[in-house]
Structure formats: C-alpha cells, structure tokens
N, C-alpha and C. Protein backbone atom coordinates (compact mmCIF):
# COMPACT_ATOMS: atom_id res chain seq x y z
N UNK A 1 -136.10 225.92 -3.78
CA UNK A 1 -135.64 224.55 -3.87
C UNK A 1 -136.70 223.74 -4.59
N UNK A 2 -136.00 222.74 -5.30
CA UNK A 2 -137.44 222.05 -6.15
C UNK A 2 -137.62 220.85 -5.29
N UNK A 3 -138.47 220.50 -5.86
CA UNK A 3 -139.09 219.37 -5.26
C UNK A 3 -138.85 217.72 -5.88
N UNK A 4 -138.80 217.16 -4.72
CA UNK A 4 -138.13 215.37 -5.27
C UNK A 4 -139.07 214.65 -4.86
N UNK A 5 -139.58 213.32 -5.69
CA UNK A 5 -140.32 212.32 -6.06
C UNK A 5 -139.79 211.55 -5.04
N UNK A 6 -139.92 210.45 -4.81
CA UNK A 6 -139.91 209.42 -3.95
C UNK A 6 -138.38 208.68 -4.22
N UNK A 7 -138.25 208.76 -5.72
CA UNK A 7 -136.36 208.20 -6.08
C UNK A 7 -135.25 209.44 -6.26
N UNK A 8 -136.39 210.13 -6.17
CA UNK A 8 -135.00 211.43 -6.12
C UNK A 8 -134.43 212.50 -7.31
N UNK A 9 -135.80 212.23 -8.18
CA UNK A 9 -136.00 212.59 -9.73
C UNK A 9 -136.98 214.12 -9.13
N UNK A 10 -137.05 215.10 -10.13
CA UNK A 10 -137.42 216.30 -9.84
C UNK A 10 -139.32 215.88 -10.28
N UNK A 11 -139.72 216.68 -9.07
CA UNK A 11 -141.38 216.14 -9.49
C UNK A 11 -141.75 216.73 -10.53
N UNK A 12 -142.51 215.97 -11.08
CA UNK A 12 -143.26 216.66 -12.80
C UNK A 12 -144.20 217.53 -12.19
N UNK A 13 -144.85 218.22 -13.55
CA UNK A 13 -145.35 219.08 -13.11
C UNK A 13 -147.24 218.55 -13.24
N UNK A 14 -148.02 219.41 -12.52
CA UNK A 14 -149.41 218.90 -12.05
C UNK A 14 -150.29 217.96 -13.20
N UNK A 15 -149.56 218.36 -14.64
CA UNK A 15 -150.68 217.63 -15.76
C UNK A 15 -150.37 216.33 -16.27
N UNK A 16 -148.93 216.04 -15.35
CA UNK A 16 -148.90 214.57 -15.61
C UNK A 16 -147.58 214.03 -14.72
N UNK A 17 -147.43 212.35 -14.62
CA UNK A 17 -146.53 212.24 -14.37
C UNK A 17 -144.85 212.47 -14.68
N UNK A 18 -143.90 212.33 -13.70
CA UNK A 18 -142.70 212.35 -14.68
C UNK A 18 -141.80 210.93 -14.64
N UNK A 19 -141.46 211.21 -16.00
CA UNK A 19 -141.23 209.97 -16.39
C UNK A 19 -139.23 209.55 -15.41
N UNK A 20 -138.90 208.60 -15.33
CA UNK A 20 -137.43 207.85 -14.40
C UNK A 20 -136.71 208.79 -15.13
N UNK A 21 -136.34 209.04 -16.47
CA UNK A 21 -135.16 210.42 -16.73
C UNK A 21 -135.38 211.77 -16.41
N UNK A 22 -136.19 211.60 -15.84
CA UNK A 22 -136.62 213.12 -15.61
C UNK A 22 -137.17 214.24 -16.82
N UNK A 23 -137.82 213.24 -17.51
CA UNK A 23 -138.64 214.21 -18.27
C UNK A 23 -139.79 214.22 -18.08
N UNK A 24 -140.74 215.12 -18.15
CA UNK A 24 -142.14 215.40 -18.19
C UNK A 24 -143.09 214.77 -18.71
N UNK A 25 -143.56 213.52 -18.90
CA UNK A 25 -144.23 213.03 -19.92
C UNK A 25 -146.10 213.59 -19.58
N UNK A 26 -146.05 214.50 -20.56
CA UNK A 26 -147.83 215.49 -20.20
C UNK A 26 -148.48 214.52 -20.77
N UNK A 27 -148.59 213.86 -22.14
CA UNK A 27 -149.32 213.21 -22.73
C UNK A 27 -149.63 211.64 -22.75
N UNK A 28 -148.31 211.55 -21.53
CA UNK A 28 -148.72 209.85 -21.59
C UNK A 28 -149.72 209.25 -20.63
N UNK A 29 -149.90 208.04 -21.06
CA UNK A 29 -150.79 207.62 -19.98
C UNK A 29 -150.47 206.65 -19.06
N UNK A 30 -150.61 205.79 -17.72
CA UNK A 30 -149.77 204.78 -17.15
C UNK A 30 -150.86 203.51 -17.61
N UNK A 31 -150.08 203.00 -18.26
CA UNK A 31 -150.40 201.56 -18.82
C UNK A 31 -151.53 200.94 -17.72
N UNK A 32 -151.24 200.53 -16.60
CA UNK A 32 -152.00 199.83 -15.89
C UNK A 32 -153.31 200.57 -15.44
N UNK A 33 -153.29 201.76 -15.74
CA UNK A 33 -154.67 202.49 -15.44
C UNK A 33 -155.24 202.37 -16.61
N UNK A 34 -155.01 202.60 -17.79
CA UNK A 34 -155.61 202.33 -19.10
C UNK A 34 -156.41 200.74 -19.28
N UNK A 35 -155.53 199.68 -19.09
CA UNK A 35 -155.71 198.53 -18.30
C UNK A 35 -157.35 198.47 -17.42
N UNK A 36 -157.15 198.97 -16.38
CA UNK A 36 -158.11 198.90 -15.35
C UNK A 36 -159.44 199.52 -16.16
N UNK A 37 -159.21 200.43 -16.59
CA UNK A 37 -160.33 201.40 -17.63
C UNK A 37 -161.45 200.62 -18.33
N UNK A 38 -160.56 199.84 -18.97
CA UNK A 38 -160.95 198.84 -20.04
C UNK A 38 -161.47 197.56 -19.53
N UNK A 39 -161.33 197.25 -18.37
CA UNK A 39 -161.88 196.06 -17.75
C UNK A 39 -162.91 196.37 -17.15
N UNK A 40 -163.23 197.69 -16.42
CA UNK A 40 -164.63 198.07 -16.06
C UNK A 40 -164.97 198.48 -17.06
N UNK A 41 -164.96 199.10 -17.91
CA UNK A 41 -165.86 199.42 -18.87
C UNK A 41 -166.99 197.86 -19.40
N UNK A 42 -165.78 196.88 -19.66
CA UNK A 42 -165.96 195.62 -19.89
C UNK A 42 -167.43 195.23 -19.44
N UNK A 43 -167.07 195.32 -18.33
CA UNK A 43 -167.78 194.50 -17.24
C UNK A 43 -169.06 195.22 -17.02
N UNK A 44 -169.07 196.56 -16.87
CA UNK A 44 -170.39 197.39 -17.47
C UNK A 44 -170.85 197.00 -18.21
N UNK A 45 -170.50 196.93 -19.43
CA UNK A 45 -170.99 196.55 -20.58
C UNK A 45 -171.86 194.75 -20.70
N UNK A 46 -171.51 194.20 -20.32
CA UNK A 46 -171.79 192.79 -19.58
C UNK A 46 -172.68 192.76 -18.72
N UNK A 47 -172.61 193.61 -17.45
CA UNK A 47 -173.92 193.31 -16.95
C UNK A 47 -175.32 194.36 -17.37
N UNK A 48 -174.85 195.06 -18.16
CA UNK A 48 -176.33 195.72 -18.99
C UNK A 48 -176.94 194.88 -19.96
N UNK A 49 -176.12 193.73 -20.06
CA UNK A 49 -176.28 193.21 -21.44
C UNK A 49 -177.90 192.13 -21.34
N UNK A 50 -178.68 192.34 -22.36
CA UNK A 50 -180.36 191.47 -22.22
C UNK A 50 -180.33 190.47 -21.92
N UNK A 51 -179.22 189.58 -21.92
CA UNK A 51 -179.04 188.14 -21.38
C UNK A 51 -179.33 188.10 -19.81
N UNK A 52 -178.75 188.79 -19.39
CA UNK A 52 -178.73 188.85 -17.88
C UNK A 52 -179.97 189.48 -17.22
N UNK A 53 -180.33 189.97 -17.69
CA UNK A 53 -182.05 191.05 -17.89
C UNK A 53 -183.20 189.81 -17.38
N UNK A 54 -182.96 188.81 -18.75
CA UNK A 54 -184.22 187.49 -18.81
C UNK A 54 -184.12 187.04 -17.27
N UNK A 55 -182.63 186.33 -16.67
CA UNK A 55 -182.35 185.34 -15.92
C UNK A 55 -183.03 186.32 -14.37
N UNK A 56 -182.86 187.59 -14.59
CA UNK A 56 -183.01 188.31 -13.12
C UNK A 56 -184.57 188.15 -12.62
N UNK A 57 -185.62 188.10 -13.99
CA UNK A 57 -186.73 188.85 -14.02
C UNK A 57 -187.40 187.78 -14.05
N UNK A 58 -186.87 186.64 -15.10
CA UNK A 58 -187.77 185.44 -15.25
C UNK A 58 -187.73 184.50 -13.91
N UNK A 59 -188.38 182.98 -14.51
CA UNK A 59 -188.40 181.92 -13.34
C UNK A 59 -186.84 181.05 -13.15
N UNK A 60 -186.53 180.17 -12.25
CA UNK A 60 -185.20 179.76 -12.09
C UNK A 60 -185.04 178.89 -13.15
N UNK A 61 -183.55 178.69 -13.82
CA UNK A 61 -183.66 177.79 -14.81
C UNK A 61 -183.96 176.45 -14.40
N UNK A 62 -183.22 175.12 -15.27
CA UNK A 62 -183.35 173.94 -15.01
C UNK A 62 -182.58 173.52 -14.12
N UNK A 63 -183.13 172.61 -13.07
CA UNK A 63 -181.98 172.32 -12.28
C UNK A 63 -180.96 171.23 -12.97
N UNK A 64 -179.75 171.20 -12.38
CA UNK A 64 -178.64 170.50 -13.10
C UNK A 64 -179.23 168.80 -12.58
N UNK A 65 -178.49 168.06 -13.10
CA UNK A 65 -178.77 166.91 -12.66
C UNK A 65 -178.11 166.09 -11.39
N UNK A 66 -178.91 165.78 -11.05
CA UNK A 66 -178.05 165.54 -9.68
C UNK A 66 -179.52 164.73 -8.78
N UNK A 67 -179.64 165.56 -7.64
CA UNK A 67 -181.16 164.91 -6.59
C UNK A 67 -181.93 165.91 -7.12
N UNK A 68 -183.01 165.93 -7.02
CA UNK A 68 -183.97 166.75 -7.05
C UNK A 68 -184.43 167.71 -5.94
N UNK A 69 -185.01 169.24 -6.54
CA UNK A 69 -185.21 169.74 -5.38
C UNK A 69 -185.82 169.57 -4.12
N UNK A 70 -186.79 168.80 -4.01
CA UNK A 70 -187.31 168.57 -3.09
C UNK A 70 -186.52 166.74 -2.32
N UNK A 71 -185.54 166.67 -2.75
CA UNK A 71 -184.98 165.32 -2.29
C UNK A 71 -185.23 164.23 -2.99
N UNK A 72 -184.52 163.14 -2.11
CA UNK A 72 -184.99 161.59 -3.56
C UNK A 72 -186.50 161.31 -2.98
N UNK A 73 -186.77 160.97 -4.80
CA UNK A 73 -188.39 160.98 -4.89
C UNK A 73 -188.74 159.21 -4.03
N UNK A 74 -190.09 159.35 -4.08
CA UNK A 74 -190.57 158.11 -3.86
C UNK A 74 -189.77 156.68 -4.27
N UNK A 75 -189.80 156.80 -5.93
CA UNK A 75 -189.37 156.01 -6.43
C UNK A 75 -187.95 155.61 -6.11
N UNK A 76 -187.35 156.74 -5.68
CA UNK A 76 -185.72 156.20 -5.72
C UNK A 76 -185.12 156.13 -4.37
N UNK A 77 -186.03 156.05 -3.15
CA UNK A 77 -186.20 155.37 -2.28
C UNK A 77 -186.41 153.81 -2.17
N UNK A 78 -187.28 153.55 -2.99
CA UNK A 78 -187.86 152.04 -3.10
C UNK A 78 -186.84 151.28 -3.91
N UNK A 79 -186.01 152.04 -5.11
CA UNK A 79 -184.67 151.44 -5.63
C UNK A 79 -183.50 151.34 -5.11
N UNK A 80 -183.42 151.92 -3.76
CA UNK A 80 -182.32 152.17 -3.04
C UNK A 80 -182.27 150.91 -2.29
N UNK A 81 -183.75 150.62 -1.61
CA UNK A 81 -184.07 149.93 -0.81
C UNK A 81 -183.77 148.29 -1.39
N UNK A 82 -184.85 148.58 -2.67
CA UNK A 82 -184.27 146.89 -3.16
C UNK A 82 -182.71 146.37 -3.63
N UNK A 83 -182.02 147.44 -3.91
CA UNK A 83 -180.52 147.53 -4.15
C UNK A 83 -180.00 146.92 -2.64
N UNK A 84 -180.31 147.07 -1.64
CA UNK A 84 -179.95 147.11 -0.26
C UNK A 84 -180.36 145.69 -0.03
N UNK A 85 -181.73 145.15 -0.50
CA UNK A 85 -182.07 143.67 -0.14
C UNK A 85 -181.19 142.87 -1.04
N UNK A 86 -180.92 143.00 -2.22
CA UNK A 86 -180.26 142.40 -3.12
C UNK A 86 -178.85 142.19 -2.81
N UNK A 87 -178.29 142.88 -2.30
CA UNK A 87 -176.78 143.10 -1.86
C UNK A 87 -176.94 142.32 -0.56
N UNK A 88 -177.33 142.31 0.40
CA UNK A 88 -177.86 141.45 1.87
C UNK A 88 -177.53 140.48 0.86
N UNK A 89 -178.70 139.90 0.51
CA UNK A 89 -179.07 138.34 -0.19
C UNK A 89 -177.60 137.81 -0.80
N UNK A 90 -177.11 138.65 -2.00
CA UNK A 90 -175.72 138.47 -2.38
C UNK A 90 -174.67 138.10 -1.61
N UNK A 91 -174.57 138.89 -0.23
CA UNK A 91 -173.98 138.76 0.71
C UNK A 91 -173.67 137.62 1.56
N UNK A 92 -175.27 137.04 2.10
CA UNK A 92 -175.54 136.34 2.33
C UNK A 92 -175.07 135.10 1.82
N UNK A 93 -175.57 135.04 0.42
CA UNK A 93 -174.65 133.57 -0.11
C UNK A 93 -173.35 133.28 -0.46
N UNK A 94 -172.77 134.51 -0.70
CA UNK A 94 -171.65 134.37 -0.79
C UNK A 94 -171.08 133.81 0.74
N UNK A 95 -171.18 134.04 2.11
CA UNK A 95 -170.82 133.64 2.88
C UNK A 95 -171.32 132.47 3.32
N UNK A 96 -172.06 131.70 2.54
CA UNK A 96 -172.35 130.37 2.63
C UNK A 96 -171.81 129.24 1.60
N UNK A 97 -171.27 130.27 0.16
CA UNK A 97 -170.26 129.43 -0.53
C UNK A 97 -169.33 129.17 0.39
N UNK A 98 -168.70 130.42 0.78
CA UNK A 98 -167.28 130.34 1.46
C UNK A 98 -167.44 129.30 2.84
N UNK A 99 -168.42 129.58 3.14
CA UNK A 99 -168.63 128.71 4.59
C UNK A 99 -168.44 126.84 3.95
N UNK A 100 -169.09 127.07 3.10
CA UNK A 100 -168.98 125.35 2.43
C UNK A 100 -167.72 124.91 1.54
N UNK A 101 -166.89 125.91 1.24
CA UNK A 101 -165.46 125.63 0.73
C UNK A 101 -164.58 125.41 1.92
N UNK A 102 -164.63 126.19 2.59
CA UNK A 102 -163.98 125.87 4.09
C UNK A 102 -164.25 124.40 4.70
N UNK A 103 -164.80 123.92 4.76
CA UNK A 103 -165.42 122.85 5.62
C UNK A 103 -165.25 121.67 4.43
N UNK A 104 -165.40 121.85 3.11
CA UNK A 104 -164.28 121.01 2.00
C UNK A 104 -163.02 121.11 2.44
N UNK A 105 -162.51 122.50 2.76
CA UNK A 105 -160.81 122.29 2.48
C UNK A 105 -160.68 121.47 4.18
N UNK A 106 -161.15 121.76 4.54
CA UNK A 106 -161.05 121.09 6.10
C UNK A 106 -160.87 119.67 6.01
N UNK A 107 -162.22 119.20 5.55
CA UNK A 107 -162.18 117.63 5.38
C UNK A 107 -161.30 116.94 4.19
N UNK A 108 -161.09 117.79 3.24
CA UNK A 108 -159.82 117.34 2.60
C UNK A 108 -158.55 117.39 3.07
N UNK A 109 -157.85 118.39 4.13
CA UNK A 109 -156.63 118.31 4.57
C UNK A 109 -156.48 117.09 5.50
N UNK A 110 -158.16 116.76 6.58
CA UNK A 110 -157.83 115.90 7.22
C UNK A 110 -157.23 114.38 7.15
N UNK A 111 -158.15 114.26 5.88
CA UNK A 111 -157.85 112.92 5.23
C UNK A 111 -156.79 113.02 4.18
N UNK A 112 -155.81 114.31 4.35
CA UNK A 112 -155.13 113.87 3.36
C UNK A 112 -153.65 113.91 4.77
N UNK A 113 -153.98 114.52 6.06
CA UNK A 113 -153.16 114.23 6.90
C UNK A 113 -153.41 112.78 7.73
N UNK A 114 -154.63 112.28 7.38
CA UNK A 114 -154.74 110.78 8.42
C UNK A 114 -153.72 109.89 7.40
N UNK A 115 -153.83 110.22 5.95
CA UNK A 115 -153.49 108.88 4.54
C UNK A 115 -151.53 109.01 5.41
N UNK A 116 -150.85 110.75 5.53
CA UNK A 116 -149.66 110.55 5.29
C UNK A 116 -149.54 109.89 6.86
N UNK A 117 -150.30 110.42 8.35
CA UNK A 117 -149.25 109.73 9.23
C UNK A 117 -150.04 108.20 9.05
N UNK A 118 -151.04 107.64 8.94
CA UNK A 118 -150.37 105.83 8.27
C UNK A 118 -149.38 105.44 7.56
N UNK A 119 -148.91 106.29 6.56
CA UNK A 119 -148.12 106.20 5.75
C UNK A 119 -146.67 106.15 6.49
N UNK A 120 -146.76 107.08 7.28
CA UNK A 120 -145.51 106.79 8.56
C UNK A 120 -145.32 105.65 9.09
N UNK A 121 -146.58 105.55 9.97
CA UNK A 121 -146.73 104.21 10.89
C UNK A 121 -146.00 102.86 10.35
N UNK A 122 -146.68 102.66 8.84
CA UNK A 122 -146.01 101.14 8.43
C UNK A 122 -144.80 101.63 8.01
N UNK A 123 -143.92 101.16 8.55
CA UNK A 123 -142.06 101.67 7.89
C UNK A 123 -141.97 99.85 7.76
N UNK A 124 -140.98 99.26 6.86
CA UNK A 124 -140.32 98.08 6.41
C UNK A 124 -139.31 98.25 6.25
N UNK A 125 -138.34 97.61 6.75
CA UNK A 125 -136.96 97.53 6.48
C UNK A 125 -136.64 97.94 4.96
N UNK A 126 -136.04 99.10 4.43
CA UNK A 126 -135.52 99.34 3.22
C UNK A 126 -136.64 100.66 2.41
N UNK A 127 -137.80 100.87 3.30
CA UNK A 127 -138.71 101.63 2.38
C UNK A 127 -138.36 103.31 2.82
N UNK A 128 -137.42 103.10 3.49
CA UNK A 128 -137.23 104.50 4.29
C UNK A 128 -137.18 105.85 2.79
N UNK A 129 -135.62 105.10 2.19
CA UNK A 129 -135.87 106.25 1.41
C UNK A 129 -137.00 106.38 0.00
N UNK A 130 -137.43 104.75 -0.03
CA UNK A 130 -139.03 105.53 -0.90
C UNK A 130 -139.48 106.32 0.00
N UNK A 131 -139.51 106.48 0.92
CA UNK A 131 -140.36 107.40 1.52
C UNK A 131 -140.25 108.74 1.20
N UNK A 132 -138.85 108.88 1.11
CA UNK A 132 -137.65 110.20 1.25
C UNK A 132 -138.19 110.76 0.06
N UNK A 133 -138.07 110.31 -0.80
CA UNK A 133 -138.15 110.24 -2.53
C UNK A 133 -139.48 110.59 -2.78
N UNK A 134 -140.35 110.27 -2.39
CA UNK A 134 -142.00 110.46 -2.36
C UNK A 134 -142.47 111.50 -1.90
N UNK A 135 -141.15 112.22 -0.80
CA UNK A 135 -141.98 113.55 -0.82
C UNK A 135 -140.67 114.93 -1.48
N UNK A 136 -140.02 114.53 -2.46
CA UNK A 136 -139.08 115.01 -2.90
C UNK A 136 -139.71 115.24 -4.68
N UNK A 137 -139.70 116.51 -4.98
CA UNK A 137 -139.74 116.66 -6.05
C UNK A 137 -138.85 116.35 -7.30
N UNK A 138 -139.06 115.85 -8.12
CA UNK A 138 -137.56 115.17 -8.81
C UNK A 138 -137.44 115.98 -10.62
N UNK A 139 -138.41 116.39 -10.32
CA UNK A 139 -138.55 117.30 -11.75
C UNK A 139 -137.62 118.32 -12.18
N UNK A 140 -136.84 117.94 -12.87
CA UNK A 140 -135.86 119.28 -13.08
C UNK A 140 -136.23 120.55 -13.13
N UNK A 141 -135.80 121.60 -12.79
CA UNK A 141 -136.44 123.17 -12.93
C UNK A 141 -135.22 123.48 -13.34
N UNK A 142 -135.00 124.39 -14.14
CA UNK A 142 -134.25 125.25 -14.60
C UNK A 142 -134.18 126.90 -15.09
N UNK A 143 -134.14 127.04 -13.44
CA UNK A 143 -134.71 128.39 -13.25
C UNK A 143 -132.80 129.01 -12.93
N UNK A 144 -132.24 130.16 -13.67
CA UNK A 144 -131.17 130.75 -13.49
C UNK A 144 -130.91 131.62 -11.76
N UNK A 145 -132.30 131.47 -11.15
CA UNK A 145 -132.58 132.14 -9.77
C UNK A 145 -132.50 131.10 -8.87
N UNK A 146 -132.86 129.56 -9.27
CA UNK A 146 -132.95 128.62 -8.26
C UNK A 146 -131.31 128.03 -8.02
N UNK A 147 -131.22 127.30 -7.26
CA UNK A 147 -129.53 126.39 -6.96
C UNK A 147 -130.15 125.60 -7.44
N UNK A 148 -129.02 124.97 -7.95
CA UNK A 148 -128.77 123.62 -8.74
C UNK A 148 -128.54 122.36 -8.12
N UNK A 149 -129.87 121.50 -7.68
CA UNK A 149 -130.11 120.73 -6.83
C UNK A 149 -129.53 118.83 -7.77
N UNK A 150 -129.43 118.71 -8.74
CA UNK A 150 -129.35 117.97 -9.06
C UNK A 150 -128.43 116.66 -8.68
N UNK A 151 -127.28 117.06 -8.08
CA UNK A 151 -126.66 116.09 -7.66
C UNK A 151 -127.58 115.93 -6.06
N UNK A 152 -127.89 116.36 -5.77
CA UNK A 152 -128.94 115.77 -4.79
C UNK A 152 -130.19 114.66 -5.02
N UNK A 153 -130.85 115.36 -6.50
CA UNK A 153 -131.81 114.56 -6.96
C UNK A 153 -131.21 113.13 -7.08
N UNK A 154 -129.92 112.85 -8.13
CA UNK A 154 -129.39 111.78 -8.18
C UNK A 154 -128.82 110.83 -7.24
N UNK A 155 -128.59 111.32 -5.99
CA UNK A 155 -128.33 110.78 -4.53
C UNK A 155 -129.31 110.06 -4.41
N UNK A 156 -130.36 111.15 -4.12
CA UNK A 156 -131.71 110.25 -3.46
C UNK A 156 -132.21 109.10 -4.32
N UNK A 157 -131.94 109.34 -5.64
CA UNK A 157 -132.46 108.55 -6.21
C UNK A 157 -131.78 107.21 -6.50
N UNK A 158 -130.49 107.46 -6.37
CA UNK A 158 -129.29 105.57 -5.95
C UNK A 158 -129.62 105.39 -4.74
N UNK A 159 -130.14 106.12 -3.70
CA UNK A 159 -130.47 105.39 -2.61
C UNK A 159 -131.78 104.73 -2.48
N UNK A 160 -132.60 105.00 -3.36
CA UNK A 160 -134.12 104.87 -3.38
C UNK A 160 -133.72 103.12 -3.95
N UNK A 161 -133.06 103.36 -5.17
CA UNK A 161 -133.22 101.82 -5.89
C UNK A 161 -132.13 100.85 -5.00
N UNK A 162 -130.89 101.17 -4.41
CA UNK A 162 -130.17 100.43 -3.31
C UNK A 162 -129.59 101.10 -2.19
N UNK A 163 -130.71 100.99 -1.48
CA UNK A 163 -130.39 101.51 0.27
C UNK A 163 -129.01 101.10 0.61
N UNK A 164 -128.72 102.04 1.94
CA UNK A 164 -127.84 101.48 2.40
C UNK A 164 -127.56 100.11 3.23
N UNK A 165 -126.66 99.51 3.68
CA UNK A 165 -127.21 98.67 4.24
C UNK A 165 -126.31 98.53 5.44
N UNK A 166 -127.44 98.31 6.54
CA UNK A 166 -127.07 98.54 8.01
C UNK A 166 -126.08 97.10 8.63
C-alpha cells in the first residue's frame, strides 16, 4: 500500500517534496525557505560588517540631545529657578490687574445702579413712557433671524410724544 501526505496525494519520494498534482517535484525548491536563506545570510553579512566592529570596541558615541548624562547641570537649575520667579511675579500682577478691574467694574455698576433707581424715584405725571422709551432700543436691526419688532417701536414711540390720558 502506498503512502498518503496529509491531503491525500501519494507521498513523494525522499529527495524532495511532492508537488498538489501529484507529481514529484526533485528539483524544486519551497519558496519560503529560499526566502528565509537569504535573510540570514543577510543579516550575517551585516553583523560582520567593520561598521559594527568600531561601535563594539570603541568609546560610547554622542549623546542625543536631550538632559545630560549626569542630569541638569548647574546652570540649568538656576534658569529653571529664575523662570519660576518670573512667572510668580507675572502671576502676581496679573492678579492685581484683575483685582483692580474688578473693584472698577464694581464701582461703576454701583453708580450706574444708584443714577437708574433715582431715576425711578422722580416719576411726573406723563414721563412714564419717556421712561419706557429710554430703556427701549429703537434702532432698526434687520437681521432675517430676529422678529420684526417695528410696529412696536412705533407704538412706543406715539406714546412717548402723546401719552395716554387718564
């Protein structure tokens, strides 16, 4: 009885593989071992090579740039440091602009809320809707996103020049 391969093809014989039709191929070779051959050889060839010889035998090259081997030097301690006072200080005033814009916007809202409730307090018969009108924007906009306030504007504004009358 002969003998079967793993798919069921008759095994070749000892000097080589056999090929999926079942023929004998003595002289071929399998691609991916030829492949592999050629990449160690490669790579042999590469690490015999005098380049690699210098780097084994000699001193270490240059270091890349970056910290230095032994850590940050003296000097770039003391630049770190004044970078660090400088930024404080920066810091510092900047939160004393802001501290003094604040305490503007403060005392400006106050007095601009003491001006409107006086402005309440004295009412006169008929000033109601100047009043109305005074805090009503009357400027046309003509924005295609906004409503179209205008017959409003014109309301307020016949009532502004003749109130109603009670």
């Amino acid at each position: 009885m002969t003998e079967l391969d793993p798919f069921g093809a008759p095994a070749g014989a000892p000097g080589g593989p056999a090929l999926g039709n079942g023929v004998v191929g003595a002289g071929e070779e399998d691609p991916a071992a030829a492949f592999l051959a050629q990449q160690e050889s490669e790579i042999a060839g590469i690490e015999n090579d005098e380049a690699f010889a210098i780097l084994d035998g000699g001193a270490p090259g240059p270091q890349p740039h970056g910290e230095p081997p032994g850590g940050p030097d003296a000097n770039s301690r003391k630049q770190e440091a004044e970078w660090k006072e400088k930024a404080i200080k920066e810091l510092e005033e900047w939160y004393a602009r802001q501290d003094e814009q604040l305490q503007k916007t403060k005392a400006n809202n106050r007095a601009a809320e003491e001006a409107f409730v006086n402005d309440i307090d004295e009412s006169s018969p008929g000033t109601e809707w100047e009043r109305v009108a005074r805090l009503c924007d009357f400027n046309p906009k003509s924005s295609k996103q906004a409503k179209d306030v205008s017959r409003m504007r014109s309301v307020l504004i016949s009532l502004k020049q003749a109130p109603l009358v009670h």
